[in-house]
N, C-alpha and C. Protein backbone atom coordinates (compact mmCIF):
# COMPACT_ATOMS: atom_id res chain seq x y z
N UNK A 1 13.34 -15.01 -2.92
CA UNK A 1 12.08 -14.34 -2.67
C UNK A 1 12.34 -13.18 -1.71
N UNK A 2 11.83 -11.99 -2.11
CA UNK A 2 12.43 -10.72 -1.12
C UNK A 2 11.07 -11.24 0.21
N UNK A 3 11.71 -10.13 0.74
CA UNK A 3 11.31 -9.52 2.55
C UNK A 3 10.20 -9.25 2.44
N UNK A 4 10.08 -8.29 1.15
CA UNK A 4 8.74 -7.81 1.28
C UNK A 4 7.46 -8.45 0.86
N UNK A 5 8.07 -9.54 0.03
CA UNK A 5 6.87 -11.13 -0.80
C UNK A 5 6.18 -11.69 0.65
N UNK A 6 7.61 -12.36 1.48
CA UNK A 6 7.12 -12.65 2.67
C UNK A 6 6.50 -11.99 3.41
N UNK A 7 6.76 -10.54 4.08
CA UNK A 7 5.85 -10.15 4.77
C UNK A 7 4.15 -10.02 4.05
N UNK A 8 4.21 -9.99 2.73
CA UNK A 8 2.61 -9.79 2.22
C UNK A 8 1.81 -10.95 2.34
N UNK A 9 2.93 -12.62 2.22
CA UNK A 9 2.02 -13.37 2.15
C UNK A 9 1.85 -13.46 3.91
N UNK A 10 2.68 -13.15 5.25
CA UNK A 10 2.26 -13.33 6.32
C UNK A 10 1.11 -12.34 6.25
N UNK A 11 1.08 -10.96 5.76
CA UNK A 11 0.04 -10.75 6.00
C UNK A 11 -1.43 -11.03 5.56
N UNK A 12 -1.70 -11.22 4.71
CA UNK A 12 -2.48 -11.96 3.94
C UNK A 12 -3.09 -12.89 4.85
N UNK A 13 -2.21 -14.24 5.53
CA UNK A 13 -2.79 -15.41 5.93
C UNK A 13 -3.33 -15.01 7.17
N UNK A 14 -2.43 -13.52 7.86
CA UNK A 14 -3.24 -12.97 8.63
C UNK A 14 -4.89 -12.44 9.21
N UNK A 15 -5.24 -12.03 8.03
CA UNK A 15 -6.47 -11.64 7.65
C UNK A 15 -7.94 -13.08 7.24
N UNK A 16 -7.22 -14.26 7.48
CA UNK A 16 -8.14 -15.12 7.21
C UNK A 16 -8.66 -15.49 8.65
N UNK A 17 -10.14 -16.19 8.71
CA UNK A 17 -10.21 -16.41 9.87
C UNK A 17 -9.71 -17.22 10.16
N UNK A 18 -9.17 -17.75 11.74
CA UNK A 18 -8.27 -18.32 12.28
C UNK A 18 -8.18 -19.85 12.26
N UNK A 19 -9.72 -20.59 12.15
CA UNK A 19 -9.57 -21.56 11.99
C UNK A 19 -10.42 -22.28 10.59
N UNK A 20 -10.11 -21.34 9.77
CA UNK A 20 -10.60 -21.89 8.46
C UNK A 20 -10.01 -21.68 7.26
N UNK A 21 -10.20 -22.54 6.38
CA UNK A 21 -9.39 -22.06 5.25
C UNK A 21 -7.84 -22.77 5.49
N UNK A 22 -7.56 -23.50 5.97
CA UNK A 22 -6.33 -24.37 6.41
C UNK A 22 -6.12 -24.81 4.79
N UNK A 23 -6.35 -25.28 3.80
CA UNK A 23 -5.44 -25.63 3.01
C UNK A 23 -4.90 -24.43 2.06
N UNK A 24 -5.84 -23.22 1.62
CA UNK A 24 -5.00 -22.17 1.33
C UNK A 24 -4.03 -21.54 2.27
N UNK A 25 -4.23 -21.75 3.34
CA UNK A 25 -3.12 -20.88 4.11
C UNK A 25 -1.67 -22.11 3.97
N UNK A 26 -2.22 -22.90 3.80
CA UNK A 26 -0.69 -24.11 4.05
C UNK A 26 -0.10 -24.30 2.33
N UNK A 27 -1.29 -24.05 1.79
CA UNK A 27 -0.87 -23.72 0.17
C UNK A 27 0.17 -21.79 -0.12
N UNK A 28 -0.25 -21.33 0.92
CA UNK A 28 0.38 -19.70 1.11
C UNK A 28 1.66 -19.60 1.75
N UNK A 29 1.78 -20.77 2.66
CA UNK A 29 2.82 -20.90 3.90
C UNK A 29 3.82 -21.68 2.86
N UNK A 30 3.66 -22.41 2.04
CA UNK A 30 4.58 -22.81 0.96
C UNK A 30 5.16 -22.43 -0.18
N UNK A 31 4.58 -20.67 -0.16
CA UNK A 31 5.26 -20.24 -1.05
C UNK A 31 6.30 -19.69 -0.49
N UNK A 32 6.77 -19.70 1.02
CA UNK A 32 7.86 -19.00 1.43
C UNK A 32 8.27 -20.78 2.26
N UNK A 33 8.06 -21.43 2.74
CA UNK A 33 8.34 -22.57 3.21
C UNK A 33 8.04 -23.97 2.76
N UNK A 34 8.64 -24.42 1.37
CA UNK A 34 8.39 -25.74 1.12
C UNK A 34 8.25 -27.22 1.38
N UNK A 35 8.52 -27.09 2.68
CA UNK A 35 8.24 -28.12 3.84
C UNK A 35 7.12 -28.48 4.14
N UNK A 36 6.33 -27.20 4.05
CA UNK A 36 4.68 -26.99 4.88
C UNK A 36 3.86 -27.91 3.84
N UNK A 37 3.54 -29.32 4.36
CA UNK A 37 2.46 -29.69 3.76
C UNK A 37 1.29 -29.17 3.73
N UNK A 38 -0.08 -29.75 2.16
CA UNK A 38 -0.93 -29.31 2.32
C UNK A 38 -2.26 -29.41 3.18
N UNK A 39 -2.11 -30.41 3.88
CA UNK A 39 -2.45 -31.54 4.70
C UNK A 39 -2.25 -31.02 6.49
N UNK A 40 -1.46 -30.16 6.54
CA UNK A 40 -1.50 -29.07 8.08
C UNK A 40 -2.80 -28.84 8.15
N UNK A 41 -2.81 -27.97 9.61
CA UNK A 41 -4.06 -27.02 9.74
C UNK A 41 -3.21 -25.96 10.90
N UNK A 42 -2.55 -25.01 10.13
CA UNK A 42 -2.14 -23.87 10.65
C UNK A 42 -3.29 -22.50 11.01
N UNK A 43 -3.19 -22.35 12.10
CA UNK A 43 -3.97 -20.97 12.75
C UNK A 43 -3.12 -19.90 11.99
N UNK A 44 -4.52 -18.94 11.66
CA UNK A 44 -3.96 -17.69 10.63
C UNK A 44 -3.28 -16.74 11.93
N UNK A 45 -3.32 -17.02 13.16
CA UNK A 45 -2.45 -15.86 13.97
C UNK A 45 -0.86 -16.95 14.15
N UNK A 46 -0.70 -17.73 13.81
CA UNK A 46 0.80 -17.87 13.75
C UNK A 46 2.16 -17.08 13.75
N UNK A 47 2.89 -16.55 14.10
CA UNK A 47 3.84 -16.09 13.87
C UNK A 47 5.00 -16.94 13.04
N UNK A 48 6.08 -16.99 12.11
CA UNK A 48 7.20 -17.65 11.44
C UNK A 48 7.75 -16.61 11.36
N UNK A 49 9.33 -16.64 12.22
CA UNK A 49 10.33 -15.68 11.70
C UNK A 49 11.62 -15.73 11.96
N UNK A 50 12.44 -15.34 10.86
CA UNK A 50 13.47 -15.24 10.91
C UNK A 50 13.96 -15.97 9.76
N UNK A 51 15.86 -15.88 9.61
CA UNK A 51 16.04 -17.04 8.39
C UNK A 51 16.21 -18.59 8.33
N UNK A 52 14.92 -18.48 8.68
CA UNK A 52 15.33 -20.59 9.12
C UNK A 52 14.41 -21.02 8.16
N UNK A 53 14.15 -22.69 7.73
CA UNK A 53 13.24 -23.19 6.83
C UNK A 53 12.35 -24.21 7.80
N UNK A 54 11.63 -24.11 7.51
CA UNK A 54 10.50 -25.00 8.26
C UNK A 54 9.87 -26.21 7.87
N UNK A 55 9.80 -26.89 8.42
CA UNK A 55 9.17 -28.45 7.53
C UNK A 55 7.86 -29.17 8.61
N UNK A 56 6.26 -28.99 8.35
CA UNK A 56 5.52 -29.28 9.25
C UNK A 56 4.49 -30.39 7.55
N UNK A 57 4.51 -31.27 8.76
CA UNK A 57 4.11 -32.97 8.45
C UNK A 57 2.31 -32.93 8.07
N UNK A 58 1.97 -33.94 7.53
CA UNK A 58 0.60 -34.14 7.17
C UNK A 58 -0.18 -34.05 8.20
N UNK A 59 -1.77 -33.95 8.44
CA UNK A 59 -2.56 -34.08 9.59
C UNK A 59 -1.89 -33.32 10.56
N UNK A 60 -0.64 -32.36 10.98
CA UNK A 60 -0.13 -31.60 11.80
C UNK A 60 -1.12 -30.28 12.30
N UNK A 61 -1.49 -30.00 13.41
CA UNK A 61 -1.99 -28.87 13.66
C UNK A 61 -1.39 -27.98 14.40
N UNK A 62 -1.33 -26.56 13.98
CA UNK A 62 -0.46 -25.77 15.06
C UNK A 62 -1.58 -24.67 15.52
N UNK A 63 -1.79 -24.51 16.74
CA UNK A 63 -2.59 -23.26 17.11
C UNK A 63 -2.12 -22.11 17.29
N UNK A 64 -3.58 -21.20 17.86
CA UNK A 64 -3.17 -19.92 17.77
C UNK A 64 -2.29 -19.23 18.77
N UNK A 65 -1.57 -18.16 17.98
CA UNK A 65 -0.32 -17.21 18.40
C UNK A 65 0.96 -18.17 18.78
N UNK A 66 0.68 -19.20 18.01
CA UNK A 66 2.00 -19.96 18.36
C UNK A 66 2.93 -19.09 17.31
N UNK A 67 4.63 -19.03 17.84
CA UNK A 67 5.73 -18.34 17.44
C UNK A 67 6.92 -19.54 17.43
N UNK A 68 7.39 -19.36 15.75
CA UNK A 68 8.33 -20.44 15.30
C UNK A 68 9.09 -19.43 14.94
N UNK A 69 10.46 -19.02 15.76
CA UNK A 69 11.56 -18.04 15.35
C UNK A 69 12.57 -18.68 15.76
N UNK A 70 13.94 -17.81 14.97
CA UNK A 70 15.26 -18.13 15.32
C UNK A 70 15.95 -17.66 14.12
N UNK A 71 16.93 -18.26 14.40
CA UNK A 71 18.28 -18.11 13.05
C UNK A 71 18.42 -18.56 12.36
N UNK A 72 19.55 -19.14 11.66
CA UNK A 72 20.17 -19.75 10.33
C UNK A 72 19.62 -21.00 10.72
N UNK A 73 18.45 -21.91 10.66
CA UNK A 73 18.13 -23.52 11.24
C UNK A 73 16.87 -23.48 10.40
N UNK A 74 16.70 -25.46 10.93
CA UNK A 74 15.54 -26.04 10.51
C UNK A 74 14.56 -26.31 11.38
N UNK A 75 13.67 -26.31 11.08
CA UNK A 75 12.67 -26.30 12.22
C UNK A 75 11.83 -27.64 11.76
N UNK A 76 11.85 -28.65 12.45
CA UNK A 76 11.01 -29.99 11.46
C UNK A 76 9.86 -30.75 12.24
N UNK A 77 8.34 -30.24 12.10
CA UNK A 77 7.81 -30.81 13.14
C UNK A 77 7.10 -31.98 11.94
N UNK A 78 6.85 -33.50 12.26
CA UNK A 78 6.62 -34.46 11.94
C UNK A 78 4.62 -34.19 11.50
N UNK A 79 4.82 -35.42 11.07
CA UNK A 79 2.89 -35.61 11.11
C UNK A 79 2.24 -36.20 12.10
N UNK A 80 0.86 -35.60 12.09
CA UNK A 80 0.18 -35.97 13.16
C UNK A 80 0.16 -35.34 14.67
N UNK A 81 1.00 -34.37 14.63
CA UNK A 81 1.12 -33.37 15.78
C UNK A 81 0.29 -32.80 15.99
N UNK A 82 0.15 -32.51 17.40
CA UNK A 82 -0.91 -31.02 17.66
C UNK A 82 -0.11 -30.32 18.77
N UNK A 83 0.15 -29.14 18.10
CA UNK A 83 0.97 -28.01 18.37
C UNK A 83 0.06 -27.31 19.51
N UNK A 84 -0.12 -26.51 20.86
CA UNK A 84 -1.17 -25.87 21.33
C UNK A 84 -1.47 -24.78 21.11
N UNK A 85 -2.14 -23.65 21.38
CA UNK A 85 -1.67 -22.19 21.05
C UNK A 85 -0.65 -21.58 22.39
N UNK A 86 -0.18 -20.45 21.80
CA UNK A 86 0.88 -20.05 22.48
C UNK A 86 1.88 -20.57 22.43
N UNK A 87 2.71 -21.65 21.77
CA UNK A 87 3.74 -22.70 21.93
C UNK A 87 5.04 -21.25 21.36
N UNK A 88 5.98 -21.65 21.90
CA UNK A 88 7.02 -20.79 21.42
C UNK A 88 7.99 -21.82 20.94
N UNK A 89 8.50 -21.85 19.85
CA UNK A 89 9.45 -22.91 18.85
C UNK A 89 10.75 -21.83 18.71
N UNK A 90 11.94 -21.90 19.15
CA UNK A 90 12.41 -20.82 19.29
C UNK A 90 14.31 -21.44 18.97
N UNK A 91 14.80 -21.29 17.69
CA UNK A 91 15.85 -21.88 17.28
C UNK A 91 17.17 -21.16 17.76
N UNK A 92 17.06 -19.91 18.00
CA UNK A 92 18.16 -18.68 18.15
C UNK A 92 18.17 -18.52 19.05
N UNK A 93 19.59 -18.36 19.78
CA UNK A 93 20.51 -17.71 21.36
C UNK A 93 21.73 -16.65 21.04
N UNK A 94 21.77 -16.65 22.08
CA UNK A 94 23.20 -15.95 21.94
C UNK A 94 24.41 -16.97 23.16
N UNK A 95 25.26 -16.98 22.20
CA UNK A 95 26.97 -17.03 22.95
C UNK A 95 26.93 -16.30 24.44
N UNK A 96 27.10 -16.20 25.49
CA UNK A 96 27.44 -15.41 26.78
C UNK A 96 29.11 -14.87 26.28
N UNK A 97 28.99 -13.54 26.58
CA UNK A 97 29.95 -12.53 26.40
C UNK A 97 30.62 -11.96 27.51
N UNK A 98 30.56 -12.35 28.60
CA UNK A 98 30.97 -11.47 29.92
C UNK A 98 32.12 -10.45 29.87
N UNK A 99 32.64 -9.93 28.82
CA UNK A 99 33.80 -9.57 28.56
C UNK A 99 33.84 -8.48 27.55
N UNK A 100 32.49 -8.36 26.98
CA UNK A 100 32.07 -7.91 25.74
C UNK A 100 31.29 -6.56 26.31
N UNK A 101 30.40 -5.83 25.29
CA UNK A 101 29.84 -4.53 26.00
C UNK A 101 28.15 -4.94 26.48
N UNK A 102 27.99 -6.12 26.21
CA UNK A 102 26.63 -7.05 26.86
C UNK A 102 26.85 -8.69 26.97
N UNK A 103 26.42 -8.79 27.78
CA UNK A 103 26.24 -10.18 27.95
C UNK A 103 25.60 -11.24 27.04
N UNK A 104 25.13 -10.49 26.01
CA UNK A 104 24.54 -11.37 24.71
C UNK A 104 25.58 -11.47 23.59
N UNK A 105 26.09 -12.25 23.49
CA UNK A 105 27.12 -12.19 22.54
C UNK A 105 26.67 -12.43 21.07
N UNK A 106 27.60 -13.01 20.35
CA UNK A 106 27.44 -13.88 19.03
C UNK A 106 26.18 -14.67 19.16
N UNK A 107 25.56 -14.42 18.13
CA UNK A 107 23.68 -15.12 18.29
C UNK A 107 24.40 -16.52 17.27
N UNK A 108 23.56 -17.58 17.41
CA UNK A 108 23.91 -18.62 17.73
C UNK A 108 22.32 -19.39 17.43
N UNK A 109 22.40 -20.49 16.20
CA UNK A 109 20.76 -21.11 15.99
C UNK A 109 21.38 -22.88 16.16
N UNK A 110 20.40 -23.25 16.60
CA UNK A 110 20.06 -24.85 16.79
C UNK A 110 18.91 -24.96 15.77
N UNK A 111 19.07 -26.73 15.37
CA UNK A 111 17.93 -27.25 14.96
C UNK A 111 16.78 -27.55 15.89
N UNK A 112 15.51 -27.92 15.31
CA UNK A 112 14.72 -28.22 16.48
C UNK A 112 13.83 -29.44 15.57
N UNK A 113 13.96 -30.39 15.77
CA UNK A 113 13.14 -31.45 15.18
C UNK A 113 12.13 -31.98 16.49
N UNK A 114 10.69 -32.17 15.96
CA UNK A 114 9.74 -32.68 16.66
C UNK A 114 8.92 -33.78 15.95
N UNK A 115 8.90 -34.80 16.52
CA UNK A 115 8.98 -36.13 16.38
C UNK A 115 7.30 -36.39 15.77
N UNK A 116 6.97 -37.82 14.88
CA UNK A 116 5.47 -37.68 14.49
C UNK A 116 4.62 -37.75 15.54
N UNK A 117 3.41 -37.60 15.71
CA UNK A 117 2.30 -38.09 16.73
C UNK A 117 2.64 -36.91 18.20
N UNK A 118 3.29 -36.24 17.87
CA UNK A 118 3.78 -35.29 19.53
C UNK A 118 2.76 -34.33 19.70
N UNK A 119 1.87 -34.27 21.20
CA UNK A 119 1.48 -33.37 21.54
C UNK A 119 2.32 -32.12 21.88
N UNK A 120 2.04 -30.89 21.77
CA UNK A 120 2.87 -29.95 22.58
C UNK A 120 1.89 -29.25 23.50
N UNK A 121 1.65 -29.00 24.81
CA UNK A 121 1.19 -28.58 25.65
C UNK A 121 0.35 -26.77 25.51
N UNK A 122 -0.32 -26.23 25.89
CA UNK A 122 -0.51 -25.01 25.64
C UNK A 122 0.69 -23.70 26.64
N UNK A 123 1.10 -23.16 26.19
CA UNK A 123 2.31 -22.00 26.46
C UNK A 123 3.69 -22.58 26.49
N UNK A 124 4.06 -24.11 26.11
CA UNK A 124 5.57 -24.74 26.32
C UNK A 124 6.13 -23.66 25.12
N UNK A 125 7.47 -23.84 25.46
CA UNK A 125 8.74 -23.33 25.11
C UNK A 125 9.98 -24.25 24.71
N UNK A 126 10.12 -24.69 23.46
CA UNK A 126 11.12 -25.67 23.08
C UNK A 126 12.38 -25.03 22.72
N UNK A 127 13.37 -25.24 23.03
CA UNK A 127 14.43 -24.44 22.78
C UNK A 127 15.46 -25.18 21.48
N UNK A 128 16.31 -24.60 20.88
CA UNK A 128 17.12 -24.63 20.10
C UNK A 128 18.43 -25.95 20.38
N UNK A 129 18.27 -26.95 19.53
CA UNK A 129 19.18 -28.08 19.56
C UNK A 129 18.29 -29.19 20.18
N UNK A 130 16.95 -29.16 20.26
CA UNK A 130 16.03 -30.12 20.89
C UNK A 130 15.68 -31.32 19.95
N UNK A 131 15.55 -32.10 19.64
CA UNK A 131 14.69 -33.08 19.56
C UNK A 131 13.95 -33.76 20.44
N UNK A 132 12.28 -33.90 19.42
CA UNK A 132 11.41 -34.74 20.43
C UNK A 132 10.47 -35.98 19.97
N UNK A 133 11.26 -37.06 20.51
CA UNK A 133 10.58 -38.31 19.80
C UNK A 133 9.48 -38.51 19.72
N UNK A 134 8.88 -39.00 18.75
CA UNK A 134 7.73 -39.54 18.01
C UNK A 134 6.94 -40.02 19.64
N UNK A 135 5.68 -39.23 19.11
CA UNK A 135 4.53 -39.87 20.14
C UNK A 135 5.11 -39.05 21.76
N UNK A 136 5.66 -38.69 21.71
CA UNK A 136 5.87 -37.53 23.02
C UNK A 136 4.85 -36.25 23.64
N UNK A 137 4.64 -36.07 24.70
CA UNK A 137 3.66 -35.25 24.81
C UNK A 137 4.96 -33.83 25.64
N UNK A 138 4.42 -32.77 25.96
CA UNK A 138 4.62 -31.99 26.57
C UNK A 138 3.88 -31.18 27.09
N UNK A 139 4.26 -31.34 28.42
CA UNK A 139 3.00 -30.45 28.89
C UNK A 139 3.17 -28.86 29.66
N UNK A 140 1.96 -28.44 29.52
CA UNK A 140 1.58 -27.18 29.11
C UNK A 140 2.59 -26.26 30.37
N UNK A 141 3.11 -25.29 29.34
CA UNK A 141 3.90 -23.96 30.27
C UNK A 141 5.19 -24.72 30.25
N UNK A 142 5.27 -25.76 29.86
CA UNK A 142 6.67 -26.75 29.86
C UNK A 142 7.87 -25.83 29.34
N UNK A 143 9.27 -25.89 29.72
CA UNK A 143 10.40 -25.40 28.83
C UNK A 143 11.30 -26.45 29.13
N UNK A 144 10.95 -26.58 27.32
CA UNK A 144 12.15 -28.37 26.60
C UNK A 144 13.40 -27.41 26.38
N UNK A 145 14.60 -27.90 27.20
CA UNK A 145 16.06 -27.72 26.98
C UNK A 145 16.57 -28.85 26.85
N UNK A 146 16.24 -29.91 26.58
CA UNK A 146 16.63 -30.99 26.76
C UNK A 146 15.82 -32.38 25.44
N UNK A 147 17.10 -33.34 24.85
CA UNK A 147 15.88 -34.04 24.27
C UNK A 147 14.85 -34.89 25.26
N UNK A 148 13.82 -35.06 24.23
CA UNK A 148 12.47 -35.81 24.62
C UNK A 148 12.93 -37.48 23.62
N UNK A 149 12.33 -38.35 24.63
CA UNK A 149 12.44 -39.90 24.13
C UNK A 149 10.78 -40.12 23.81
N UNK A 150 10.98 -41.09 23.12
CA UNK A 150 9.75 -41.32 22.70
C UNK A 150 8.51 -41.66 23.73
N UNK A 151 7.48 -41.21 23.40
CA UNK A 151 6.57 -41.61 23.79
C UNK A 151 7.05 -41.49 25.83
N UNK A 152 7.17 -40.54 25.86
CA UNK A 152 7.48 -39.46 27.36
C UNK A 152 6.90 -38.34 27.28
N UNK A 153 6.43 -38.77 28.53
CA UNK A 153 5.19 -36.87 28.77
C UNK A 153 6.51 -36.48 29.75
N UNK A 154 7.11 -35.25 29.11
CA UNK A 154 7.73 -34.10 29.87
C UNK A 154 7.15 -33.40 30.84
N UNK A 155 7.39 -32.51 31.67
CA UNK A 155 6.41 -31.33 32.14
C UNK A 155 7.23 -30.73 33.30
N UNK A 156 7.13 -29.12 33.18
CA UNK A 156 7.70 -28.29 34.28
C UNK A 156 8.78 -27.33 33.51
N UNK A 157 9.41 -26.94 34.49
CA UNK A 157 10.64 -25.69 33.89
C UNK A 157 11.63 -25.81 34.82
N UNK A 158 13.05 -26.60 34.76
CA UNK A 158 12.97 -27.25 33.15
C UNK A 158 12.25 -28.11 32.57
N UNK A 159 11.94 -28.99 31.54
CA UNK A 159 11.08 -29.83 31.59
C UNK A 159 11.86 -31.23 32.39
N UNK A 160 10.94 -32.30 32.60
CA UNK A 160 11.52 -33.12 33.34
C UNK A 160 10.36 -34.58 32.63
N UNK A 161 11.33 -35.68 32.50
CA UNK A 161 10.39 -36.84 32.40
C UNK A 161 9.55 -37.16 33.36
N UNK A 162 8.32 -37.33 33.65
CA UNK A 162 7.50 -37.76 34.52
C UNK A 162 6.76 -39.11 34.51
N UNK A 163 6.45 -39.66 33.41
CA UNK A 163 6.15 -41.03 33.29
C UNK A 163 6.38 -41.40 31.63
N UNK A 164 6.67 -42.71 31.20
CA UNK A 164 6.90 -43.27 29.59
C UNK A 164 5.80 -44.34 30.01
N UNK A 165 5.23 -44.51 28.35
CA UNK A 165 4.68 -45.37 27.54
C UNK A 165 5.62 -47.01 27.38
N UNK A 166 5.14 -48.12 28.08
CA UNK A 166 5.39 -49.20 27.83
C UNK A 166 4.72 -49.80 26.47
N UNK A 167 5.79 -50.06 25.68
CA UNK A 167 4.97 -50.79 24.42
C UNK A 167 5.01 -51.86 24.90
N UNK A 168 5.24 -52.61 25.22
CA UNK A 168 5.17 -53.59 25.65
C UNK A 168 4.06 -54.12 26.58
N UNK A 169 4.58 -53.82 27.68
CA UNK A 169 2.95 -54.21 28.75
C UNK A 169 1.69 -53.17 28.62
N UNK A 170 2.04 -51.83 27.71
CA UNK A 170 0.55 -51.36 27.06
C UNK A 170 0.56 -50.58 28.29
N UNK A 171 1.19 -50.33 29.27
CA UNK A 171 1.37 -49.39 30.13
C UNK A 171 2.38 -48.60 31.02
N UNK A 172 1.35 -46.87 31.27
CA UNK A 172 2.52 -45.90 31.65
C UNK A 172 3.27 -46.28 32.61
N UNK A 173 5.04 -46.38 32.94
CA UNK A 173 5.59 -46.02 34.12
C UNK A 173 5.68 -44.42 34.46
N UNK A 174 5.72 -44.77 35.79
CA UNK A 174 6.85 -43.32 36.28
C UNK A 174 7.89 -43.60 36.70
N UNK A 175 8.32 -42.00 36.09
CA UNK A 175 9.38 -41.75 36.23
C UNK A 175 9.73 -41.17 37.39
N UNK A 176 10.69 -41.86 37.97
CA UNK A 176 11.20 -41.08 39.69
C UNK A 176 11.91 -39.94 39.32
């Protein structure tokens, strides 16, 4: 599918209002990403870019001006998520070059899998090679460099565990 298919159907889903019309836009988002169930509810200001493939789960919601970019990767967010707006999903780095004519070297993509049932916070930043277990929250302005365990609210920069979900006694610890 050329460059230019994709940019018409981003623009296109652009032009819808933002929170309606969720199954044509996830029916639109699958003609360039066959992952995208029909069963999402993607915000028409989304950003997707670059050459990676994307895979977002049933009942998943992603809000507005959230940005899913990077490189050669997969990007796999589960069902039942709610994505916030502003979230940055971000698969691509660069190598450090100190030696080179910039310090950005060889660009460089990670996977990023996000686990079913995961909140993501409003403005977090998940970085490239992350996974985040099922039922995980993150909270807002958060930056994930690190994996997430299940059912753990992250939060801060870097992110940091702050308390887990006991299945067991049905309640939160903290985390020191």
């Amino acid at each position: 599918m050329s460059k230019f298919f994709h940019y018409l159907i981003r623009r296109v889903i652009s032009l819808f209002p933002e929170s309606r019309f969720f199954k044509l836009k996830a029916l639109m988002w699958q003609k360039i990403y066959k992952g995208v169930s029909r069963k999402s509810r993607i915000y028409s200001s989304v950003k997707i870019f670059g050459p990676i493939d994307v895979s977002i789960g049933d009942d998943t919601f992603i809000g507005t001006q959230t940005l899913i970019s990077g490189g050669d990767s997969l990007v796999t967010i589960g069902k039942n998520c709610d994505v916030s707006s502003r979230v940055k999903i971000i698969t691509g780095s660069h190598k450090f070059d100190p030696e080179g004519d910039r310090m950005a070297g060889e660009g460089i993509a990670k996977d990023i899998v996000i686990g079913d049932g995961v909140w993501v916070g409003t403005g977090a930043t998940i970085l490239g090679g992350v996974s985040i277990g099922n039922m995980a929250m993150i909270g807002a302005e958060s930056l994930v460099i690190d994996n997430v365990e299940p059912y753990t609210v992250v939060a801060g920069n870097p992110a940091k565990a702050i308390k887990k979900w006991d299945t067991m006694s049905k309640k939160w610890l903290k985390i020191n």
